[in-house]
C-alpha atoms as a PDB file:
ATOM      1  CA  UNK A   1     -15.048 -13.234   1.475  1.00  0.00           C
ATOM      2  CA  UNK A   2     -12.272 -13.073  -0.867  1.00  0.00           C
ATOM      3  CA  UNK A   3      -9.075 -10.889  -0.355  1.00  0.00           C
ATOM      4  CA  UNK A   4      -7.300  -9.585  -3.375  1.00  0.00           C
ATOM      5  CA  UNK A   5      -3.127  -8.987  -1.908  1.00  0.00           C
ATOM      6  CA  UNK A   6      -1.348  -6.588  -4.669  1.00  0.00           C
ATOM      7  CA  UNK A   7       2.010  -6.699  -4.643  1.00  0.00           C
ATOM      8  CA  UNK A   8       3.904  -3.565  -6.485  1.00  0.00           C
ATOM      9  CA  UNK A   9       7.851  -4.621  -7.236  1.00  0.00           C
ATOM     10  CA  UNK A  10      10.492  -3.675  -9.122  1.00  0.00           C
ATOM     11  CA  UNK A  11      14.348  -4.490  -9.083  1.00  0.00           C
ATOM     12  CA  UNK A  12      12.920  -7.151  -6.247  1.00  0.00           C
ATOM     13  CA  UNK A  13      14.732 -10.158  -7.477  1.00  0.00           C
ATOM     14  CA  UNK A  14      16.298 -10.397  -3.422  1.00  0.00           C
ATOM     15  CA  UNK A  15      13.685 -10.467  -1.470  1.00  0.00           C
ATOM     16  CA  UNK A  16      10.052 -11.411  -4.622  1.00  0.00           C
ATOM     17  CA  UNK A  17      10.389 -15.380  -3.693  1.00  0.00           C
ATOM     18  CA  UNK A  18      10.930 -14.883  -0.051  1.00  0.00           C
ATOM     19  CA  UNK A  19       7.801 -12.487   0.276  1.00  0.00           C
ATOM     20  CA  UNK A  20       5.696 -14.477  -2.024  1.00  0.00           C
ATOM     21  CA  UNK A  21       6.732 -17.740   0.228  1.00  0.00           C
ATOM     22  CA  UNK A  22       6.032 -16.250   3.538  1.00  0.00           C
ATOM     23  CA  UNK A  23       2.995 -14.781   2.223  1.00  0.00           C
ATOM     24  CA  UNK A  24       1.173 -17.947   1.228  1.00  0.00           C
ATOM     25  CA  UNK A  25       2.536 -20.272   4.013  1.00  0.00           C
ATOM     26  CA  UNK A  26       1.405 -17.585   6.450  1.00  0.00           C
ATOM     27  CA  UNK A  27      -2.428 -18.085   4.571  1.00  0.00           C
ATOM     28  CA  UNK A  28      -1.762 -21.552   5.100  1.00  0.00           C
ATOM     29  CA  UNK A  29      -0.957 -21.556   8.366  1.00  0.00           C
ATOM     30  CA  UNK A  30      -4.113 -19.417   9.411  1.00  0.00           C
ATOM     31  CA  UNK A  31      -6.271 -21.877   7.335  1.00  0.00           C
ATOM     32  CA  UNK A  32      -7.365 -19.016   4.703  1.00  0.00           C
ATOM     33  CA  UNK A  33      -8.405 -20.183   1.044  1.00  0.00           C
ATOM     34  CA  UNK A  34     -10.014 -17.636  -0.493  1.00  0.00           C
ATOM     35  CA  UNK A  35      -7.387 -15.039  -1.609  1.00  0.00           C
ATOM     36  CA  UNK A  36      -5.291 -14.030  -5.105  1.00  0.00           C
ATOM     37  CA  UNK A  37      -2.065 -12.453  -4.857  1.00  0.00           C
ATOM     38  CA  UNK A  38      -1.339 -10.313  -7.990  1.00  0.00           C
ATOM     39  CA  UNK A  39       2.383  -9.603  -8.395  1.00  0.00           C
ATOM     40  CA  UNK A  40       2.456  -6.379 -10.748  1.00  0.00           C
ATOM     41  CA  UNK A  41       6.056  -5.181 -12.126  1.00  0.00           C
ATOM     42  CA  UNK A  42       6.341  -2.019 -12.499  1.00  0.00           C
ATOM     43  CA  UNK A  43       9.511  -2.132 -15.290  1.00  0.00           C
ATOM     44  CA  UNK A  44      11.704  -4.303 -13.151  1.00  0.00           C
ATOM     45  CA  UNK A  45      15.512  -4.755 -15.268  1.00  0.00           C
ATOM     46  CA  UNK A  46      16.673  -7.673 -13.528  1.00  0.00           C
ATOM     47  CA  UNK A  47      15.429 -11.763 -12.791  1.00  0.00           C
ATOM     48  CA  UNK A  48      12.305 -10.150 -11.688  1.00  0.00           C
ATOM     49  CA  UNK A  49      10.595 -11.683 -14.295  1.00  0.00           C
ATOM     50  CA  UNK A  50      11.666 -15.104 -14.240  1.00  0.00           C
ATOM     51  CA  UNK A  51      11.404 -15.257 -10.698  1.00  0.00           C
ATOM     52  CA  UNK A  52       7.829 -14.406 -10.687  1.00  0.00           C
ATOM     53  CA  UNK A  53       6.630 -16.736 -13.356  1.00  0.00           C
ATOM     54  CA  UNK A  54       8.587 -19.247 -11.545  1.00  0.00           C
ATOM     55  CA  UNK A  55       6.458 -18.596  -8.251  1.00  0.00           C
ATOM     56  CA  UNK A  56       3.058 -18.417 -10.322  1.00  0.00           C
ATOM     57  CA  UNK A  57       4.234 -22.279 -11.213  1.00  0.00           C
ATOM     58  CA  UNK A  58       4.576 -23.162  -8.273  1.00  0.00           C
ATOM     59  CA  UNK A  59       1.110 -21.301  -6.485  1.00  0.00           C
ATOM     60  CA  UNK A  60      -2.096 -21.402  -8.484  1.00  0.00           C
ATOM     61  CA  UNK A  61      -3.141 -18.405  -6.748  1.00  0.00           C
ATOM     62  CA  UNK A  62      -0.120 -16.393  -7.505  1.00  0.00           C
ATOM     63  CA  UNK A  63      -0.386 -14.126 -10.919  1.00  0.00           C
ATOM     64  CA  UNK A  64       1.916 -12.412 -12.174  1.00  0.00           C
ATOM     65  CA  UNK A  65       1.109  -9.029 -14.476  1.00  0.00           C
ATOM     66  CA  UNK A  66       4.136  -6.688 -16.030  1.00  0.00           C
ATOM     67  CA  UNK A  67       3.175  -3.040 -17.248  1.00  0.00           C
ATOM     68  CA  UNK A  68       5.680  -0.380 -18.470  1.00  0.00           C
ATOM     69  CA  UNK A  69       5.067   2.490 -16.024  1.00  0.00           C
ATOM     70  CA  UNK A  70       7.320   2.969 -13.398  1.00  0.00           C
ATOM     71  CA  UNK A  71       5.766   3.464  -9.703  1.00  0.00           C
ATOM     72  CA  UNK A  72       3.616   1.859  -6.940  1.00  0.00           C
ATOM     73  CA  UNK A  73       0.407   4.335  -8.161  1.00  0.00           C
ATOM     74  CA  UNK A  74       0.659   3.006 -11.281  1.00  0.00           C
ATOM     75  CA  UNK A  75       1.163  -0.994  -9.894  1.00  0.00           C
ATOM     76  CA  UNK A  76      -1.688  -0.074  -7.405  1.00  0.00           C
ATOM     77  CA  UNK A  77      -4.130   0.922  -9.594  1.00  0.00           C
ATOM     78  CA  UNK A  78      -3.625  -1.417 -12.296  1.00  0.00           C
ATOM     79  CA  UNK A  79      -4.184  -4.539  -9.638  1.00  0.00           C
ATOM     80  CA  UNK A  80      -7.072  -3.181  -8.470  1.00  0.00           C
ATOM     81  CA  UNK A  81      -8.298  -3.557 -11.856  1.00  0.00           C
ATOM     82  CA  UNK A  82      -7.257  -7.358 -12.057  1.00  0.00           C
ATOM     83  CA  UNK A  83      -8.998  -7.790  -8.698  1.00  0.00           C
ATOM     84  CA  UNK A  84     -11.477 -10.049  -7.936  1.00  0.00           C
ATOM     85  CA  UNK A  85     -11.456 -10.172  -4.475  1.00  0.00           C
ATOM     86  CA  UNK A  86     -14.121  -8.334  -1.951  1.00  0.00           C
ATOM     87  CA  UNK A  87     -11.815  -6.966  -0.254  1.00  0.00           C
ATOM     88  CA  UNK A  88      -8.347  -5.546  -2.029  1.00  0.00           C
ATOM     89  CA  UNK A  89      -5.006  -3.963  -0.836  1.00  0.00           C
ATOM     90  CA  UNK A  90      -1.588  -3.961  -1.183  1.00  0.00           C
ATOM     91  CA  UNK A  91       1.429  -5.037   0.976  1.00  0.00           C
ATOM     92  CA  UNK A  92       5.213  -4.160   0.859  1.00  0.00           C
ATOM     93  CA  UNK A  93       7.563  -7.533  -0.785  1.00  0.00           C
ATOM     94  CA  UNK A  94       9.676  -7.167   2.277  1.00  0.00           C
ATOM     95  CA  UNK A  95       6.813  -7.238   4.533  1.00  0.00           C
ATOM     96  CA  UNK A  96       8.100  -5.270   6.514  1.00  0.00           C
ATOM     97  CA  UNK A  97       4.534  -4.648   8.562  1.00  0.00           C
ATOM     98  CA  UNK A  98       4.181  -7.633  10.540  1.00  0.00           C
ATOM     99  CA  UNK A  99       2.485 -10.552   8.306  1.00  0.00           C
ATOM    100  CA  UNK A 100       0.582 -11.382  11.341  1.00  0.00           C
ATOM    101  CA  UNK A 101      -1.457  -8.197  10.056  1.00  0.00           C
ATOM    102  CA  UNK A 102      -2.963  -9.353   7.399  1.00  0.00           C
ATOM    103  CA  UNK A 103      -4.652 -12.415   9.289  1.00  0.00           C
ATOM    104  CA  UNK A 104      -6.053 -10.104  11.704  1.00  0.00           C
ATOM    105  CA  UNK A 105      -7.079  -7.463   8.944  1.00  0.00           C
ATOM    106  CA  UNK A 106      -8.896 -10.717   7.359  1.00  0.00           C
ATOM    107  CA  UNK A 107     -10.793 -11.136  10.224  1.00  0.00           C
ATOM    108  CA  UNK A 108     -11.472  -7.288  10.774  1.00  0.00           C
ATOM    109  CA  UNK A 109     -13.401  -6.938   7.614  1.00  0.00           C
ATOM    110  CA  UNK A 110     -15.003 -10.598   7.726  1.00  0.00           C
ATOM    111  CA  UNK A 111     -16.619  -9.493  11.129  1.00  0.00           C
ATOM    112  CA  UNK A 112     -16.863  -6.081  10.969  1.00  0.00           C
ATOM    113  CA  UNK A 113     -19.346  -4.497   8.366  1.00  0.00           C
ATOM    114  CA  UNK A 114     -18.421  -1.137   9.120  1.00  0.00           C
ATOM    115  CA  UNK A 115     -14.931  -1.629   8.429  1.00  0.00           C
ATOM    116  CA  UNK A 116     -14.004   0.128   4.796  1.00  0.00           C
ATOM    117  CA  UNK A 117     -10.577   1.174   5.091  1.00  0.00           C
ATOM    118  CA  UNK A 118      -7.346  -0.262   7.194  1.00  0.00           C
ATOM    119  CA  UNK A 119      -4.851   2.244   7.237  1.00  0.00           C
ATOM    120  CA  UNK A 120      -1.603   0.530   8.464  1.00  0.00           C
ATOM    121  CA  UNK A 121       0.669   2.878  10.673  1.00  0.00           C
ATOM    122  CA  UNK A 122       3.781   3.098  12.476  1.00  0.00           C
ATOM    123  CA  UNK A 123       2.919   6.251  14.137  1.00  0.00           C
ATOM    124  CA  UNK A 124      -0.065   5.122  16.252  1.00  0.00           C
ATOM    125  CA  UNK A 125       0.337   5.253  20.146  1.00  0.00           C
ATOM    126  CA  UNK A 126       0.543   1.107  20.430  1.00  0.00           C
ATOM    127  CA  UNK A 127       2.799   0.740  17.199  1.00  0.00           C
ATOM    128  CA  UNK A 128       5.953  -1.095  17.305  1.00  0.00           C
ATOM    129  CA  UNK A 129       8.542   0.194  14.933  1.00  0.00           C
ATOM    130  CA  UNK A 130      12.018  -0.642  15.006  1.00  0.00           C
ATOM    131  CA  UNK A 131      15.441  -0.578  12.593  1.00  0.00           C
ATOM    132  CA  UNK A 132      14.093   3.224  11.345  1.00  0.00           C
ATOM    133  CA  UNK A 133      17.129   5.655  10.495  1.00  0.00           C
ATOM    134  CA  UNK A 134      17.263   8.950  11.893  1.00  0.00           C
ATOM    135  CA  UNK A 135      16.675  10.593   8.406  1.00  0.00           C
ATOM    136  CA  UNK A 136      13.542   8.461   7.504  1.00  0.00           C
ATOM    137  CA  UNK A 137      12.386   9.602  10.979  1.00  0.00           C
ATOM    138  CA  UNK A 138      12.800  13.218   9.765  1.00  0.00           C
ATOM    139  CA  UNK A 139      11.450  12.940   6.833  1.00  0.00           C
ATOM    140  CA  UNK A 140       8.906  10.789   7.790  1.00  0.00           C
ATOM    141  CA  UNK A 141       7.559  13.002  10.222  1.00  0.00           C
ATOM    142  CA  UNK A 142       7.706  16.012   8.539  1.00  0.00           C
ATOM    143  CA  UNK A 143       5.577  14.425   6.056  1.00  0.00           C
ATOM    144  CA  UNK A 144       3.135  14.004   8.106  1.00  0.00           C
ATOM    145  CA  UNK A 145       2.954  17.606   9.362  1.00  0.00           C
ATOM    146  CA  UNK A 146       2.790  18.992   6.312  1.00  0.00           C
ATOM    147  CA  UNK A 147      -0.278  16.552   5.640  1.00  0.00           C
ATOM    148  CA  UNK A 148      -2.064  17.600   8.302  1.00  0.00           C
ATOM    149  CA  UNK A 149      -1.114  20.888   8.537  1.00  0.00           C
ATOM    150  CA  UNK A 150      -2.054  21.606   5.052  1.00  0.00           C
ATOM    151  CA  UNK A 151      -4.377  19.160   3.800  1.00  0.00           C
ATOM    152  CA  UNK A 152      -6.051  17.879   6.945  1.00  0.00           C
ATOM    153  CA  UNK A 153      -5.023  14.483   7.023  1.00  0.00           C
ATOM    154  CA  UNK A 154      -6.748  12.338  10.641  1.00  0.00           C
ATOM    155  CA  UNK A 155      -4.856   9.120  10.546  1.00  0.00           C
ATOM    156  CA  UNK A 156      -1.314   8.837  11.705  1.00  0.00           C
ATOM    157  CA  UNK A 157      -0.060   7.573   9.151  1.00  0.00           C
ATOM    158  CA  UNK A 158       0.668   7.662   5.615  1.00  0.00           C
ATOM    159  CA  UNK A 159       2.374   5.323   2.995  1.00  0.00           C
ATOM    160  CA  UNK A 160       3.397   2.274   5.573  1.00  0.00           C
ATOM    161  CA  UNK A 161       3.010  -0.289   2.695  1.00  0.00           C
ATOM    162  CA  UNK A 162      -0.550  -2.357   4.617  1.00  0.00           C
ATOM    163  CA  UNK A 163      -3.601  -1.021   3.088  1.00  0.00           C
ATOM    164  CA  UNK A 164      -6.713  -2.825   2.110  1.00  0.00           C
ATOM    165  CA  UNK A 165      -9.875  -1.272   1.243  1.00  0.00           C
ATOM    166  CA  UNK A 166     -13.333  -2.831  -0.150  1.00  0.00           C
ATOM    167  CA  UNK A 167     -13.059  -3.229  -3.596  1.00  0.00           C
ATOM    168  CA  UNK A 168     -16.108  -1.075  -4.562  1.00  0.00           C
ATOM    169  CA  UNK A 169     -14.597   1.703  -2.097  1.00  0.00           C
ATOM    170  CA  UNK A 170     -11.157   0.677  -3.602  1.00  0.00           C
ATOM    171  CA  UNK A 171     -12.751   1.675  -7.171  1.00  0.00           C
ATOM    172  CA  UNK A 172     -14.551   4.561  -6.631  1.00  0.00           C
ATOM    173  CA  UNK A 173     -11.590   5.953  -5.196  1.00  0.00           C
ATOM    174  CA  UNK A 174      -9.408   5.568  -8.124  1.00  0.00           C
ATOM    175  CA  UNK A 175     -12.124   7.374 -10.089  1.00  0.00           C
ATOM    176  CA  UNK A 176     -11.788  10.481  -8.171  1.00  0.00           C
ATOM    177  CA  UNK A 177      -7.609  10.219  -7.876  1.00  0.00           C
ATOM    178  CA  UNK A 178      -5.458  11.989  -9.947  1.00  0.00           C
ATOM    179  CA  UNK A 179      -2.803  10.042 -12.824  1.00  0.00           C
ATOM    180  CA  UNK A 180       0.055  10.292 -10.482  1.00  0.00           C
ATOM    181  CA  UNK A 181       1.858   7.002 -10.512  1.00  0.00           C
ATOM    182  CA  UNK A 182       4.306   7.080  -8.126  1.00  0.00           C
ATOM    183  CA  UNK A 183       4.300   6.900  -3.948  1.00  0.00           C
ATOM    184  CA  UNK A 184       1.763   9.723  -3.272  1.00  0.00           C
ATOM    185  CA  UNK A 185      -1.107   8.482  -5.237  1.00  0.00           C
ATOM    186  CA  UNK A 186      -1.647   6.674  -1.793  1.00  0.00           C
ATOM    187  CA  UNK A 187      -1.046   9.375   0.201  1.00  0.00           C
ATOM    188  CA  UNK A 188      -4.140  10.711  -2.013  1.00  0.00           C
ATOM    189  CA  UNK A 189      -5.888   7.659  -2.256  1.00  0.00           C
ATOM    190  CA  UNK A 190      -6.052   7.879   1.590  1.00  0.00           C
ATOM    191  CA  UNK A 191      -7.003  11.712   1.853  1.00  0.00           C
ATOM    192  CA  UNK A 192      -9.880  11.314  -0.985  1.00  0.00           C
ATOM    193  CA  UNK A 193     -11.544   8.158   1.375  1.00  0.00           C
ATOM    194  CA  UNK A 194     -11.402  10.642   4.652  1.00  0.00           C
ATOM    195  CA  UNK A 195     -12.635  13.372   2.587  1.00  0.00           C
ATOM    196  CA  UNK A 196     -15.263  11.231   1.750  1.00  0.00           C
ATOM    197  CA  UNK A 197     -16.024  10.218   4.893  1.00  0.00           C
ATOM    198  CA  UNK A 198     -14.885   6.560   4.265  1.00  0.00           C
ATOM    199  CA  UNK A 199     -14.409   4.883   7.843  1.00  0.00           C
ATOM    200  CA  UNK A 200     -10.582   4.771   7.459  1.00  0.00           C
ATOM    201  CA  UNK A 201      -9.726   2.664  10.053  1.00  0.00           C
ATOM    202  CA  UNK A 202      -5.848   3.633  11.675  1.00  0.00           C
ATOM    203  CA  UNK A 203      -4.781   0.474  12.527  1.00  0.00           C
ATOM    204  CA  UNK A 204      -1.240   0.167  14.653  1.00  0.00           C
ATOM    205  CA  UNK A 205       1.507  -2.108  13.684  1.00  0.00           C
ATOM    206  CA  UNK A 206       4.497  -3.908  14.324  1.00  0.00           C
ATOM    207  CA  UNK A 207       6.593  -2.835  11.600  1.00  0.00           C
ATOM    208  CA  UNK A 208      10.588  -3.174  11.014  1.00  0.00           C
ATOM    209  CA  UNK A 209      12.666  -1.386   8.419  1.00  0.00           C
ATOM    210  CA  UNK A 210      14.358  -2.688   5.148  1.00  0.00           C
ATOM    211  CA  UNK A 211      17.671  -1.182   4.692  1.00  0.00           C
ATOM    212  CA  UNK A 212      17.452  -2.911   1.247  1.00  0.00           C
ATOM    213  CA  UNK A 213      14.936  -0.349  -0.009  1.00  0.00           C
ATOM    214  CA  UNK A 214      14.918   0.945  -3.375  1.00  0.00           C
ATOM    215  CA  UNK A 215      13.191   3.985  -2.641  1.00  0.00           C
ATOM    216  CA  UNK A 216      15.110   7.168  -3.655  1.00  0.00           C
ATOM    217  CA  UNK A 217      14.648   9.689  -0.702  1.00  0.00           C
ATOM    218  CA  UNK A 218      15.107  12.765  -2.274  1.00  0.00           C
ATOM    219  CA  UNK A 219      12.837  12.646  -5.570  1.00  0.00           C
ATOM    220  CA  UNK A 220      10.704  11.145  -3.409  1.00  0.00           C
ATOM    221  CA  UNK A 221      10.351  13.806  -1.463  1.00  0.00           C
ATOM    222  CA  UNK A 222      10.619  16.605  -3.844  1.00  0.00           C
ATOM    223  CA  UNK A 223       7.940  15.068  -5.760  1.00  0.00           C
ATOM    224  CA  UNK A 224       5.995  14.525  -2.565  1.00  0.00           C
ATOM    225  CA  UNK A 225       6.250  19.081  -1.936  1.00  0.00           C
ATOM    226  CA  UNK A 226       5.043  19.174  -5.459  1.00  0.00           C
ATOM    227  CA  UNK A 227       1.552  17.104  -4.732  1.00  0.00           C
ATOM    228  CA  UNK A 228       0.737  18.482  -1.454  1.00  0.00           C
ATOM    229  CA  UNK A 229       0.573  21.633  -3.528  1.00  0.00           C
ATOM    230  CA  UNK A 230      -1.524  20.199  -6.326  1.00  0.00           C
ATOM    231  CA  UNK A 231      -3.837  18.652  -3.452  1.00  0.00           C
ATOM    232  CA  UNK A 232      -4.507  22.077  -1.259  1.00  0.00           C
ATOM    233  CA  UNK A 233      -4.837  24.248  -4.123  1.00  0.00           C
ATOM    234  CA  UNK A 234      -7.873  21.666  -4.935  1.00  0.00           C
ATOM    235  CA  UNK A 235      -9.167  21.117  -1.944  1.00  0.00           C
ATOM    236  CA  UNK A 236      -9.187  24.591  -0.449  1.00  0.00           C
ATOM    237  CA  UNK A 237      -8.072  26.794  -3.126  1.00  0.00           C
ATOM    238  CA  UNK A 238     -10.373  26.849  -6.088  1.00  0.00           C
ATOM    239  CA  UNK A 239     -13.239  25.392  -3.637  1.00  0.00           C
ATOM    240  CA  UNK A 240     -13.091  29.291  -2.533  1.00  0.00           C
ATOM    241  CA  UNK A 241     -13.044  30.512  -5.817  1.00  0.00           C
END
């Protein structure tokens, strides 16, 4: 079985080599051959670039693919389309989930037929999350109420940057999603596969924070208020109509 690992990055010129190295020696380690990492750029401004096609030189299963829309939607989607593997997701550069995951997610779907869907979370009762800020918290968890409250969301969590999906699931899903290219297309990607009835599988963590992040709180979030509206008034709204 071969697992596709998509990583979205931009402005990661810090921390792309590290994640990329820990990522395949980690592989290595667990004796696992049969994987592609996809690296996709989502308009990165600094040595992103270089830095990349230095570390596709240097692993022959490392690729490297640039596109000109900013946003881990956009990143997301467009390595899913590069995919080969059976099995395809994506993980955060600073891996900040445990990398010790993504063995045991290997293993999950290799043994497991019924597994479709790993949903990474923090939030699960045997998670182990550490480093988070008290705002993230906040906003974090108020997320998540609004998610369920309005748009009847099961799993426990989110966007917590480990998701991997069966590629034909993985596709089909992107069919039904909206354009949106930033953060919440995953929220949606995940909603659409337990609307479906996809056996989303809530999987707990060890997970640290990255005080390095470049994600900007606030447009996130306004931006995140905007879809949850798009989202009800489509699932509930004009289903009534």
């Amino acid at each position: 079985m071969m697992f596709t690992i998509i990583f979205p990055v931009l402005n990661e010129r810090l921390r792309l080599e590290s994640g990329i190295t820990r990522t395949v020696e980690y592989l290595q380690k667990i004796a696992f051959e049969d994987y592609e990492i996809i690296i996709v750029d989502n308009g990165s401004e600094d040595e992103t670039p270089q830095i990349a096609a230095s570390l596709c030189k240097k692993y022959e299963k490392v690729q490297y693919e640039r596109i000109n829309i900013r946003g881990v939607g956009a990143a997301f989607r467009r390595g899913v389309e590069l995919s080969h593997g059976d099995v395809v997701g994506y993980m955060d550069i600073d891996l900040s989930t445990n990398i010790k995951h993504l063995g045991e997610a290997i293993h999950l779907f290799e043994t497991q037929k019924e597994v479709e869907y790993i949903n990474g979370s923090r939030f699960a009762k045997q998670s182990d999350t550490r480093g988070r800020k008290w705002y993230r918290k906040i906003t974090s968890q108020g997320l998540l109420i609004l998610l369920k409250l309005f748009l009847g969301m099961k799993s426990t969590d989110a966007i917590c940057g480990f998701t991997f999906v069966r590629r034909e699931q993985a596709l089909s899903l992107i069919e039904g999603c909206s354009d949106d290219n930033g953060w919440f297309y995953m929220i949606e990607f995940l909603l659409r596969a337990e609307k479906r009835g996809v056996r989303v599988l809530d999987y707990p963590v060890e997970w640290q924070e990255d005080y390095n992040t470049t994600v900007k709180v606030f447009k996130t979030i306004c931006n995140y208020l905007v879809q949850i509206a798009r989202l009800y008034k489509e699932f509930y709204i004009k289903k009534n109509i």
